[in-house]
Structure formats: structure tokens, C-alpha cells
N, C-alpha and C. Protein backbone atom coordinates (compact mmCIF):
# COMPACT_ATOMS: atom_id res chain seq x y z
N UNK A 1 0.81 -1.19 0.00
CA UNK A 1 0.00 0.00 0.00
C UNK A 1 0.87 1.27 0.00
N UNK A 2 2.10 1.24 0.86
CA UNK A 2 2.85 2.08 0.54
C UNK A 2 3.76 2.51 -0.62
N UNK A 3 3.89 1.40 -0.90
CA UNK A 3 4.82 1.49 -2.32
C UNK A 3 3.55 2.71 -3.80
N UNK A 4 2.13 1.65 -3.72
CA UNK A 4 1.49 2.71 -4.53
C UNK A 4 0.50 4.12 -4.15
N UNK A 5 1.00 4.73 -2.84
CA UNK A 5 0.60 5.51 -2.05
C UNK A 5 1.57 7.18 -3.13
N UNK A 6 3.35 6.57 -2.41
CA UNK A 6 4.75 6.95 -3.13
C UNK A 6 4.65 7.21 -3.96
N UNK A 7 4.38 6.32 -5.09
CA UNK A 7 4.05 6.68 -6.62
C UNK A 7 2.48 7.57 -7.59
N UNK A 8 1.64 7.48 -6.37
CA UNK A 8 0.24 8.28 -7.00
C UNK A 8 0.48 9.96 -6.33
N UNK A 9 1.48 9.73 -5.52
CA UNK A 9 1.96 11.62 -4.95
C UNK A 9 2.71 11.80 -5.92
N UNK A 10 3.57 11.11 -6.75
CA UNK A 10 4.61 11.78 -7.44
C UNK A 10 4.12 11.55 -9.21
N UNK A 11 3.05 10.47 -9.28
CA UNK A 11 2.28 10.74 -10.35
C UNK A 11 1.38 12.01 -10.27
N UNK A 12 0.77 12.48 -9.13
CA UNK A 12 0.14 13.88 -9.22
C UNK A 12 1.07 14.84 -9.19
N UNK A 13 1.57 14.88 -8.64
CA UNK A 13 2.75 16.02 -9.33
C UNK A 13 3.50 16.14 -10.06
N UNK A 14 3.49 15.37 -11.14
CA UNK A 14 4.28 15.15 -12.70
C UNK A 14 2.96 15.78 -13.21
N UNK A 15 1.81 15.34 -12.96
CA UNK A 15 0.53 16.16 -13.65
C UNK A 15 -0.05 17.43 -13.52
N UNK A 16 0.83 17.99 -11.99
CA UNK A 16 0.26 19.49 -11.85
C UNK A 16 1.18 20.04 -12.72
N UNK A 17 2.67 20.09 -12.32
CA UNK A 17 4.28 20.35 -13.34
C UNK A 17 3.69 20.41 -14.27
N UNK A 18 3.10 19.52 -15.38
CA UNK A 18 2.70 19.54 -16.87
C UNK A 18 1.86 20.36 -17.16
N UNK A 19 0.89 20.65 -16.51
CA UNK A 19 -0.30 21.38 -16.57
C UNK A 19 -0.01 23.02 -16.00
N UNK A 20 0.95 23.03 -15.25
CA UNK A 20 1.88 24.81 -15.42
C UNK A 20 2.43 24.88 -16.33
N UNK A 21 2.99 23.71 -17.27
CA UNK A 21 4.07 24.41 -17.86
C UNK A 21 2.95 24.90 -19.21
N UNK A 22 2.11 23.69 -19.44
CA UNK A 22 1.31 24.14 -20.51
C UNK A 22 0.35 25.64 -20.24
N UNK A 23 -0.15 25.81 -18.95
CA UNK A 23 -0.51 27.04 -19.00
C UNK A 23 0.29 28.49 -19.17
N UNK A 24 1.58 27.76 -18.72
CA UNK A 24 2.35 28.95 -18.97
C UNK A 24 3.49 29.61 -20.07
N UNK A 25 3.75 28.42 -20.39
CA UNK A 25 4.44 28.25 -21.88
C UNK A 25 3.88 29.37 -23.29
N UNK A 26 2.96 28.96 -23.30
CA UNK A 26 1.79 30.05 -24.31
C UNK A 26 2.38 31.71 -23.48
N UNK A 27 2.43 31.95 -22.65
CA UNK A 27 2.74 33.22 -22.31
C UNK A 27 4.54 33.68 -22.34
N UNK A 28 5.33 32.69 -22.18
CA UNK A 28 6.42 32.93 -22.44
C UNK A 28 6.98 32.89 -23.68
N UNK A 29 6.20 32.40 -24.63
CA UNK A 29 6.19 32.59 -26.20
C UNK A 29 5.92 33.50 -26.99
N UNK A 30 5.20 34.54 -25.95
CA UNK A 30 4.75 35.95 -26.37
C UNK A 30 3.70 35.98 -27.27
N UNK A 31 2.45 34.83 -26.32
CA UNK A 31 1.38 35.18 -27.54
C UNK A 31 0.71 36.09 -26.60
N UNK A 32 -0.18 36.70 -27.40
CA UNK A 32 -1.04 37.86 -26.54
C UNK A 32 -2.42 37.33 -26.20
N UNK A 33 -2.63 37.71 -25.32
CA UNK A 33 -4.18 37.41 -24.60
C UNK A 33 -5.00 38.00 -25.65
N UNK A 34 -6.22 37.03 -25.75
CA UNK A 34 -7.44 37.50 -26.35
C UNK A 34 -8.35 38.64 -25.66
N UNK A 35 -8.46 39.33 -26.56
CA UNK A 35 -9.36 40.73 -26.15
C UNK A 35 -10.38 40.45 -26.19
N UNK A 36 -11.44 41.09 -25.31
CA UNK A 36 -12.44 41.05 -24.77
C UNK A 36 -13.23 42.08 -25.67
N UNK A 37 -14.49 41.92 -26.06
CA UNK A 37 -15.13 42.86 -27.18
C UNK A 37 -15.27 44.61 -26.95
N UNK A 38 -15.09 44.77 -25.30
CA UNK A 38 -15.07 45.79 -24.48
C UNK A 38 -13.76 46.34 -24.53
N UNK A 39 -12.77 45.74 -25.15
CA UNK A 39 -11.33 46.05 -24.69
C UNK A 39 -10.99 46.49 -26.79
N UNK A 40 -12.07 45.83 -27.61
CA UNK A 40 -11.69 46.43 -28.97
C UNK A 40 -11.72 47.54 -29.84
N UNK A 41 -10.96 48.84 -30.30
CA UNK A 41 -11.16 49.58 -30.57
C UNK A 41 -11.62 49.89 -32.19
N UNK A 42 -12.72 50.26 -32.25
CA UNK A 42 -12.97 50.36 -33.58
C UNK A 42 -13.05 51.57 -34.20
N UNK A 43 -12.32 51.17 -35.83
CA UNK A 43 -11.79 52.43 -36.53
C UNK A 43 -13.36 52.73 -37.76
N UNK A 44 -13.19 54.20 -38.15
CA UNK A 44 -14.49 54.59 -38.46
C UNK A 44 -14.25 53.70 -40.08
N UNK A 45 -15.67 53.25 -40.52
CA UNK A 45 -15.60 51.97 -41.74
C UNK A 45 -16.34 53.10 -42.68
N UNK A 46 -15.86 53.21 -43.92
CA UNK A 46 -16.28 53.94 -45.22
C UNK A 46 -16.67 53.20 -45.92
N UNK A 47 -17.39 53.71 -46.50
CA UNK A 47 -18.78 53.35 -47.31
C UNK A 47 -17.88 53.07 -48.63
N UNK A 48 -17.62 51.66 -49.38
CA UNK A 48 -17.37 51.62 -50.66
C UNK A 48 -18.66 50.91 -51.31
N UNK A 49 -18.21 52.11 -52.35
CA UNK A 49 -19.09 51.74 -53.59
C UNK A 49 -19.32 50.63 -54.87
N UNK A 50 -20.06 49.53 -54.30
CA UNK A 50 -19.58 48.83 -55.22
C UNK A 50 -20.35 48.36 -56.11
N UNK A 51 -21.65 49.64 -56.24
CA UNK A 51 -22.59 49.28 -57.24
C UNK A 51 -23.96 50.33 -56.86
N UNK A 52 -25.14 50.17 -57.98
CA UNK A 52 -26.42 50.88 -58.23
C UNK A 52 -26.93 50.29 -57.86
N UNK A 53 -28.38 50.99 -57.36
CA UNK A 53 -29.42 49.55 -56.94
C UNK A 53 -30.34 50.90 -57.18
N UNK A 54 -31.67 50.09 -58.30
CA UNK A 54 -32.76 50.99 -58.56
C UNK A 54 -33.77 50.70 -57.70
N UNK A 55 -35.02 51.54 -56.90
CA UNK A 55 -35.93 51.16 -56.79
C UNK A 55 -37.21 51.34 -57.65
N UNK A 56 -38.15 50.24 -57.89
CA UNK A 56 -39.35 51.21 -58.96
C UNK A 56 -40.64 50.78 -58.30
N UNK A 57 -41.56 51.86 -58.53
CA UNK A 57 -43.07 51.45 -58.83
C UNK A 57 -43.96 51.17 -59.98
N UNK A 58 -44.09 49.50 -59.99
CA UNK A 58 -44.20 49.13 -61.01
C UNK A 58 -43.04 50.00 -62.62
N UNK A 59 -43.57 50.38 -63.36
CA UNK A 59 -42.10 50.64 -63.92
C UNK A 59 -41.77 52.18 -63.78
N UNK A 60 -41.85 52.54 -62.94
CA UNK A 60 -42.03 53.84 -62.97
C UNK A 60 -39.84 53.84 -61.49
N UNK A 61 -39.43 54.19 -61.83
CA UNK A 61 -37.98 54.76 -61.04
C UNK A 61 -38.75 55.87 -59.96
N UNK A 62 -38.19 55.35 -58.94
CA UNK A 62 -38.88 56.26 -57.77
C UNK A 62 -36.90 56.57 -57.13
N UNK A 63 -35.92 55.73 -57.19
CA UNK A 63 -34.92 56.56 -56.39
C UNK A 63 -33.51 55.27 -56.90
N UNK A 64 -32.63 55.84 -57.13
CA UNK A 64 -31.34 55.07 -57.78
C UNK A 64 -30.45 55.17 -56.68
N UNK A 65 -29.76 54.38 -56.02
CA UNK A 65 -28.89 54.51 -54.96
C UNK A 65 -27.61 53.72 -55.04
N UNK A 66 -26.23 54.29 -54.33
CA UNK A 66 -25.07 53.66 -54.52
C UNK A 66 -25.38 52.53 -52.92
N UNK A 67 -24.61 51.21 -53.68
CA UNK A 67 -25.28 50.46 -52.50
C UNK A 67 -23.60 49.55 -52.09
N UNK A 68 -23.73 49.44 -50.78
CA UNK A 68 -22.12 48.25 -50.54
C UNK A 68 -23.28 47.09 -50.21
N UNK A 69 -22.25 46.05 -51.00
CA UNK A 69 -23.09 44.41 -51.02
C UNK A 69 -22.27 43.60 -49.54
N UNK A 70 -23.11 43.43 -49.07
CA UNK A 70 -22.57 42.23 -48.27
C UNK A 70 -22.99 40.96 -48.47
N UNK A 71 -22.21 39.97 -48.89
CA UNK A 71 -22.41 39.18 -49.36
C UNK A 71 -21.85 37.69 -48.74
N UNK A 72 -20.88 37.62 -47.68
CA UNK A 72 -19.97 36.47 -47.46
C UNK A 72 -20.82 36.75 -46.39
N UNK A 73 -20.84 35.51 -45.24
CA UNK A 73 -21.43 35.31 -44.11
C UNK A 73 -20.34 36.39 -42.81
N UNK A 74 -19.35 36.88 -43.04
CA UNK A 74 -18.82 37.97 -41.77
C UNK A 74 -19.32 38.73 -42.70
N UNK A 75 -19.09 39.58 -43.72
CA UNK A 75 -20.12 40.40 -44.33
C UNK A 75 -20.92 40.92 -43.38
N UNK A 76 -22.23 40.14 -43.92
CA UNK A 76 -23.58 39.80 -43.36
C UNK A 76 -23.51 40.06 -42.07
N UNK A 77 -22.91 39.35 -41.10
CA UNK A 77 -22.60 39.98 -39.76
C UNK A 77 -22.12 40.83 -39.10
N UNK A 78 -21.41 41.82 -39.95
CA UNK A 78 -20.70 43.04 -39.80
C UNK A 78 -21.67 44.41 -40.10
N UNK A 79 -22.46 43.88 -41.25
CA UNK A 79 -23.72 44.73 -41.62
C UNK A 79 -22.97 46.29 -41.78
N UNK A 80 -23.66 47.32 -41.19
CA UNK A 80 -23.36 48.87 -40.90
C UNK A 80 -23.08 49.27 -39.69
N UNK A 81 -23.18 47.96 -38.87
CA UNK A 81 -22.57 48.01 -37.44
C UNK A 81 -21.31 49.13 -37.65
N UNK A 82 -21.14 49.83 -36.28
CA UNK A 82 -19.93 50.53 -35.77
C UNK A 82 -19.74 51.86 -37.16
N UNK A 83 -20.97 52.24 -37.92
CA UNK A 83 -20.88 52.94 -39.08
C UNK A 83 -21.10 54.16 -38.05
N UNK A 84 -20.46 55.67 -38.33
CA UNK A 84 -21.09 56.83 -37.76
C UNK A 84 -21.92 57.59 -38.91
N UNK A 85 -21.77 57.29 -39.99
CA UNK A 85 -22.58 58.28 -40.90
C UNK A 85 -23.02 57.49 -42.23
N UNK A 86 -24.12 58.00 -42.98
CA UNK A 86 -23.55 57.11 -44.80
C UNK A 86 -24.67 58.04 -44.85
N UNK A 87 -24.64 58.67 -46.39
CA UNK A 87 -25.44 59.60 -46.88
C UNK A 87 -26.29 59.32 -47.57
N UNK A 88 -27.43 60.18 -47.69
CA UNK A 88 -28.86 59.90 -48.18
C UNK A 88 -28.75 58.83 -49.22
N UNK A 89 -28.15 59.04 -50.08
CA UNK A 89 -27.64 58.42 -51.25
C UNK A 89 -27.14 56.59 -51.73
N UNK A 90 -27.00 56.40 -50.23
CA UNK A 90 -26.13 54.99 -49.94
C UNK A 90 -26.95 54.02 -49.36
N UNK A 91 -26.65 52.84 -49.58
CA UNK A 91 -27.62 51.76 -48.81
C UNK A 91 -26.46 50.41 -48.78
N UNK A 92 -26.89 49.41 -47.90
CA UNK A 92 -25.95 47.99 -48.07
C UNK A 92 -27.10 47.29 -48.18
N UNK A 93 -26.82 46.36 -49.30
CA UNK A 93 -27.37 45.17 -49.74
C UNK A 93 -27.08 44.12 -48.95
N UNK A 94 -27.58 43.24 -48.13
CA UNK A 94 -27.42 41.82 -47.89
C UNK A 94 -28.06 40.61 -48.91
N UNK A 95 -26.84 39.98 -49.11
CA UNK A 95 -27.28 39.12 -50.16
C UNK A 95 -26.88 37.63 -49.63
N UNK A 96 -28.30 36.88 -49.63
CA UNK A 96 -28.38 35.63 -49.55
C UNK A 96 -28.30 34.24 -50.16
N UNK A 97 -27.49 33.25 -49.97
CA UNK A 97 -27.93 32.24 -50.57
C UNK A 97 -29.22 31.91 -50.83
N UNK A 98 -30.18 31.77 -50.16
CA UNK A 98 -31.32 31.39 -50.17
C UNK A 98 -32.40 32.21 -50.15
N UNK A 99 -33.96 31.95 -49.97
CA UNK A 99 -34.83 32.34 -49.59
C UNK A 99 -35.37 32.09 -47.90
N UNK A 100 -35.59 32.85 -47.29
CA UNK A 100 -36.10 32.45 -46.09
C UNK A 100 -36.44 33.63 -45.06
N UNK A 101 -37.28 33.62 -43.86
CA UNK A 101 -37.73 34.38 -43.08
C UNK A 101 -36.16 34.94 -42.47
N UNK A 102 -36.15 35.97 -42.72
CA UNK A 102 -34.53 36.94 -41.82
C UNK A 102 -35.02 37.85 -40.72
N UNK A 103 -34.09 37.77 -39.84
CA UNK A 103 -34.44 38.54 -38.75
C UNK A 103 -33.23 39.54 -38.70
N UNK A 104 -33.19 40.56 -38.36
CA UNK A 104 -32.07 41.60 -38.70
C UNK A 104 -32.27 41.96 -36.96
N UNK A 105 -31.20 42.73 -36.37
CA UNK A 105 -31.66 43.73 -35.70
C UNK A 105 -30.27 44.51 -35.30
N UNK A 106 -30.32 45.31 -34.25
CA UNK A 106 -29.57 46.48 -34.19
C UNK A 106 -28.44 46.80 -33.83
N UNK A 107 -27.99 45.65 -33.14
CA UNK A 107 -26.52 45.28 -32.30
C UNK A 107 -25.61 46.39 -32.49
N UNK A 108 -24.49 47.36 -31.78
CA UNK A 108 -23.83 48.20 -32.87
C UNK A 108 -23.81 48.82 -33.51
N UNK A 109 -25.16 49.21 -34.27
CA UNK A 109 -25.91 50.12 -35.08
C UNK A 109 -25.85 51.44 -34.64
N UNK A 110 -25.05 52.11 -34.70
CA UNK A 110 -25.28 53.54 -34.44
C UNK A 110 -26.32 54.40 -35.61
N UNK A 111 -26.56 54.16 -36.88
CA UNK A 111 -27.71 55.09 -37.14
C UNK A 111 -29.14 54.37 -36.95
N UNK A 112 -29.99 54.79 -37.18
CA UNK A 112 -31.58 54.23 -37.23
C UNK A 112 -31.69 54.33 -39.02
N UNK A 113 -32.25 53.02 -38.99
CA UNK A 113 -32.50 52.70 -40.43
C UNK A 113 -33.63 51.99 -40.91
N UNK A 114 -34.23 52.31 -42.11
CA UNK A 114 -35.10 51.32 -42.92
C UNK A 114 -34.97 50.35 -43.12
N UNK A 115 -35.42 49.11 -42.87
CA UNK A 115 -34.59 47.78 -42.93
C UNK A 115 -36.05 47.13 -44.27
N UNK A 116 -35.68 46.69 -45.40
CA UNK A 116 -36.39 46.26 -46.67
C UNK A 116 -36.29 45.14 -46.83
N UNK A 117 -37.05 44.47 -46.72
CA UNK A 117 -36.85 42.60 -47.08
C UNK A 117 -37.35 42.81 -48.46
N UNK A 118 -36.30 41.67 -49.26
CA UNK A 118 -36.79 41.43 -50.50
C UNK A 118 -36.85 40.16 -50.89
N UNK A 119 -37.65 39.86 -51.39
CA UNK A 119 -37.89 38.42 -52.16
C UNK A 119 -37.03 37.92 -53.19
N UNK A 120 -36.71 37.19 -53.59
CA UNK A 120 -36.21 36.37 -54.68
C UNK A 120 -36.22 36.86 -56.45
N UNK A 121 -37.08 37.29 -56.40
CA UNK A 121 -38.18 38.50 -57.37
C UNK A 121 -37.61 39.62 -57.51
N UNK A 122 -37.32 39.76 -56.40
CA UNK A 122 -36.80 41.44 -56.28
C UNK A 122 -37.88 41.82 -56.07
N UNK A 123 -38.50 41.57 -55.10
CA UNK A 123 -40.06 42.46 -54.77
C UNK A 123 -40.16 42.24 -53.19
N UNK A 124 -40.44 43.34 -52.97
CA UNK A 124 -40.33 44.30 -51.71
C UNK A 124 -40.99 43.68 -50.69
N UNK A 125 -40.52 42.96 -49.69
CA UNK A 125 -41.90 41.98 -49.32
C UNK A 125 -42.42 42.35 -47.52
N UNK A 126 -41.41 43.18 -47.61
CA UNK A 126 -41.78 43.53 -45.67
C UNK A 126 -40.83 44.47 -45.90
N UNK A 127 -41.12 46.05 -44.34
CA UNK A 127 -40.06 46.56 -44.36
C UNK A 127 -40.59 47.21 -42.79
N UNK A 128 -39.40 47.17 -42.32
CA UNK A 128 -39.16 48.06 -40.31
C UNK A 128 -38.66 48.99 -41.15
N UNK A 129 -39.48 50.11 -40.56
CA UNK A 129 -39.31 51.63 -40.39
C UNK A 129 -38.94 52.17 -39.32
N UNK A 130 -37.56 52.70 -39.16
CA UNK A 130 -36.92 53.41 -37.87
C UNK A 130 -36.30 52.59 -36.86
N UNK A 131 -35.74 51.72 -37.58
CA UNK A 131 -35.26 50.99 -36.68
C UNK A 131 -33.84 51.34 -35.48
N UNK A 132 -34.60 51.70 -34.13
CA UNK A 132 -33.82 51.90 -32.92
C UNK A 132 -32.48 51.48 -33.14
N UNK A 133 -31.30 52.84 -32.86
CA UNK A 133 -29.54 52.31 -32.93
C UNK A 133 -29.88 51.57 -31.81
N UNK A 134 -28.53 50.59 -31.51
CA UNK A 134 -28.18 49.81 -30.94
C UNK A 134 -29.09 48.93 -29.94
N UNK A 135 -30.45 48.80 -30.36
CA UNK A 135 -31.52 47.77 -29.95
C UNK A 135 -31.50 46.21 -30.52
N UNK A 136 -31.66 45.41 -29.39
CA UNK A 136 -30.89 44.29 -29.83
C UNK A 136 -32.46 43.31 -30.46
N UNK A 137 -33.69 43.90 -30.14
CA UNK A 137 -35.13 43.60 -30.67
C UNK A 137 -34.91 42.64 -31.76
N UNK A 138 -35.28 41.90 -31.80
CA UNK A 138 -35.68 41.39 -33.80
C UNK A 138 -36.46 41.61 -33.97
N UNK A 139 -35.99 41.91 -35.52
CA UNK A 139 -36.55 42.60 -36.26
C UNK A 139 -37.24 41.99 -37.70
N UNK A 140 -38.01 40.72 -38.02
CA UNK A 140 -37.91 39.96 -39.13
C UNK A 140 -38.60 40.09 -39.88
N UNK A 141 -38.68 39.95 -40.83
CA UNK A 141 -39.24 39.54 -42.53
C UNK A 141 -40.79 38.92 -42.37
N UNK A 142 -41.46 39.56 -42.78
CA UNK A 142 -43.06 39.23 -42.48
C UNK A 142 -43.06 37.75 -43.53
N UNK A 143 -42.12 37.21 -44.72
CA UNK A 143 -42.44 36.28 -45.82
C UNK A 143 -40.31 36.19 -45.93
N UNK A 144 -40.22 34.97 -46.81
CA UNK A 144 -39.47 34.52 -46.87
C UNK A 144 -38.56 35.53 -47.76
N UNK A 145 -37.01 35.75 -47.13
CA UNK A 145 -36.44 37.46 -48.01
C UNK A 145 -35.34 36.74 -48.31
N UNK A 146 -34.89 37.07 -49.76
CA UNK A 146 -33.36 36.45 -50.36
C UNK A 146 -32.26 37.80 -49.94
N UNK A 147 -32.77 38.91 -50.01
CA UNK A 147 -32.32 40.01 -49.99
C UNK A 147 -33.05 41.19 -48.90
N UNK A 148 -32.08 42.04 -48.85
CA UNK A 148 -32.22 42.98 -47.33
C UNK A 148 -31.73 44.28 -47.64
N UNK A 149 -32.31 45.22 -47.73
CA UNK A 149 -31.66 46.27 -47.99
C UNK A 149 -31.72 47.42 -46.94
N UNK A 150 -30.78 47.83 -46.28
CA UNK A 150 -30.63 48.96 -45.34
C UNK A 150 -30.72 50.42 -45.95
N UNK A 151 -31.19 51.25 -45.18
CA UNK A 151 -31.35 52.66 -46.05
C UNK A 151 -31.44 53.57 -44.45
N UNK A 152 -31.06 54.92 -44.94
CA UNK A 152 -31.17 55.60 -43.62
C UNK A 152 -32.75 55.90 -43.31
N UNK A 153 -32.71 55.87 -41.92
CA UNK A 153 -34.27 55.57 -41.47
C UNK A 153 -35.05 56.91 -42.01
N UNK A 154 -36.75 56.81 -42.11
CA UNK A 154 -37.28 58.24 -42.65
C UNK A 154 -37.20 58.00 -44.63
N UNK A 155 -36.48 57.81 -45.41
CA UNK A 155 -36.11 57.15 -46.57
C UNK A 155 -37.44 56.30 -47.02
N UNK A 156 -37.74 55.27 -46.34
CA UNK A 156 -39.00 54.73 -47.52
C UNK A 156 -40.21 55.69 -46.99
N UNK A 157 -40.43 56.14 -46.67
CA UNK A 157 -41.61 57.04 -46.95
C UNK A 157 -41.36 58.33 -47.51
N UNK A 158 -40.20 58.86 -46.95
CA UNK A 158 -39.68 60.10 -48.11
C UNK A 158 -39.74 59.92 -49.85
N UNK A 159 -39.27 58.21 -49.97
CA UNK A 159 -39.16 58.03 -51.66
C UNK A 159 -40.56 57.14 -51.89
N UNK A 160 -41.47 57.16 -51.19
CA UNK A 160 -42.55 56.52 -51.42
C UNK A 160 -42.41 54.72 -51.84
N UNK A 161 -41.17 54.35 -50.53
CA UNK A 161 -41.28 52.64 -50.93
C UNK A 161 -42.36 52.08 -50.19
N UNK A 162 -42.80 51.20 -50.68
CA UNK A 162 -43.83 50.10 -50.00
C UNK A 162 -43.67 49.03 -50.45
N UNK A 163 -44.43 47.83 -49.44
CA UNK A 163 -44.08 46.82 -50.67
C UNK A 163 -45.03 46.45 -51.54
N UNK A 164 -44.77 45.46 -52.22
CA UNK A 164 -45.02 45.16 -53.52
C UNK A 164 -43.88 45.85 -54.65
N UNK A 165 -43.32 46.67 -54.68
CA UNK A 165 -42.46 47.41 -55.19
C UNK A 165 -41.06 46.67 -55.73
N UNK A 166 -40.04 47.08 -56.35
CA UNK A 166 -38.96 45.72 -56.90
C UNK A 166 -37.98 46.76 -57.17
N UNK A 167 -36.60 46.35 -57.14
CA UNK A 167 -35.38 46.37 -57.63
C UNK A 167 -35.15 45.84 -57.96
N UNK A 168 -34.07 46.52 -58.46
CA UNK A 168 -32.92 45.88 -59.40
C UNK A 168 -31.53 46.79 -59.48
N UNK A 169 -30.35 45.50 -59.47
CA UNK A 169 -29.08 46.21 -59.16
C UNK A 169 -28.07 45.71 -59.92
């Protein structure tokens, strides 16, 4: 009993030893601690242009706008988050693989915006008006939306969007 008494003290302490060195090793290698989302500083994000996007009633052009596509899944999750400004003029497209009910909402959002679900069609199929900065609410798609278009809030009733209405970009 003594003999494996001897050896399970000095087997636990070959296992604490291992388990410092691995916690501490990573720090003497000079990797840096992971930052905390509170501890990240974010730099102001500009609006590139990487395309038109028309809106119409029936065929009638009601307002032509420069639009940034988001399109890859961080894209999509990055949205207009941490944006301080984008002018009347500008909108971001979210573009989907699929069709389906989307829920958007405000995380980060410093302006208030029009949020436009679009169909597959390109037809206008739900839209939140004024949507609260940094409210974390969802916000979703009354019918299944391939596409999402952000606009500064006040905008679809200024250009007379509703849905039923369609783009094209």
C-alpha cells in the first residue's frame, strides 16, 4: 500500500508540473491574450461603392442609390454596425444564398435605419421603419427574403417605398 501511495503523490505532481508548464508556456512565447469585445477599438468603416441599386413602382424609377453588397457570411454579420454616418444616397445590400424568413436587428448600429426585405423576385416583401440604434429587438421579414436592404431611417416614406415594389441592381 505504501509502495502505490509513493508513486500516486509523485504521479500527481508530474501532472500538476505539466499542466503549469502548458498554461504557462503560451505566455512565455509571447502570444497575446485574447481581447475582450469591451477592450476592442474600432476604426471609423467607409462606405465603398460597389454598385447601383434601382428602386421602382411598377415601372415607374422612384430613387437610384449607390449600395455596398454584403455578401460572405462575416459580411452579413458586420452589416453597418460601428458605421457613424452614410449619406442619403447609400444603402448595403445583404445578399443571400437562399430564400427564407430573416431577422435583422440592431446590435452596434449607431444610425436608425429602414430595414427592406426582398424576395427572390426582387419584390419588396416587408419593411421596419426606424429601426432603434443599438436595440438588440428582432426585427424579421413578415415572408421569406433572399435580400435585405438597409437605407437611412425616414427614406422609404420620403421616396414613397412600400411593398409590392422591386429592384434591381
Amino acid at each position: 500500500m505504501q509502495f502505490f501511495r509513493k508513486y500516486f503523490v509523485v504521479l500527481a505532481l508530474v501532472l500538476v508540473g505539466i499542466a503549469a508548464v502548458a498554461y504557462i508556456a503560451p505566455m512565455l512565447m509571447g502570444k497575446e491574450e485574447t481581447l475582450t469585445s469591451n477592450q476592442i477599438k474600432t476604426a471609423e468603416i467607409d462606405f465603398t461603392h460597389e454598385g447601383d441599386l434601382s428602386i421602382f413602382k411598377g415601372d415607374k424609377l422612384l430613387k437610384k442609390i449607390a449600395i455596398e453588397f454584403a455578401n460572405s457570411p462575416s459580411e452579413r454579420e458586420l452589416g453597418l454596425m460601428y458605421r457613424q454616418t452614410m449619406q442619403q444616397n447609400q444603402g448595403m445590400l445583404f445578399v443571400f444564398p437562399d430564400e427564407q424568413i430573416r431577422t435583422f436587428y440592431m446590435k452596434n448600429t449607431f444610425l436608425p435605419l429602414d430595414i427592406i426585405y426582398i424576395n427572390a423576385n426582387k419584390e419588396i416583401i416587408s419593411i421596419v421603419k426606424n429601426a432603434r440604434p443599438m436595440d438588440e429587438t428582432s426585427l424579421p421579414s413578415e415572408k421569406p427574403a433572399k435580400y435585405v436592404l438597409e437605407i437611412n431611417a425616414g427614406l422609404t416614406d420620403a421616396w414613397g417605398i412600400e411593398i409590392g415594389d422591386h429592384i434591381s441592381y
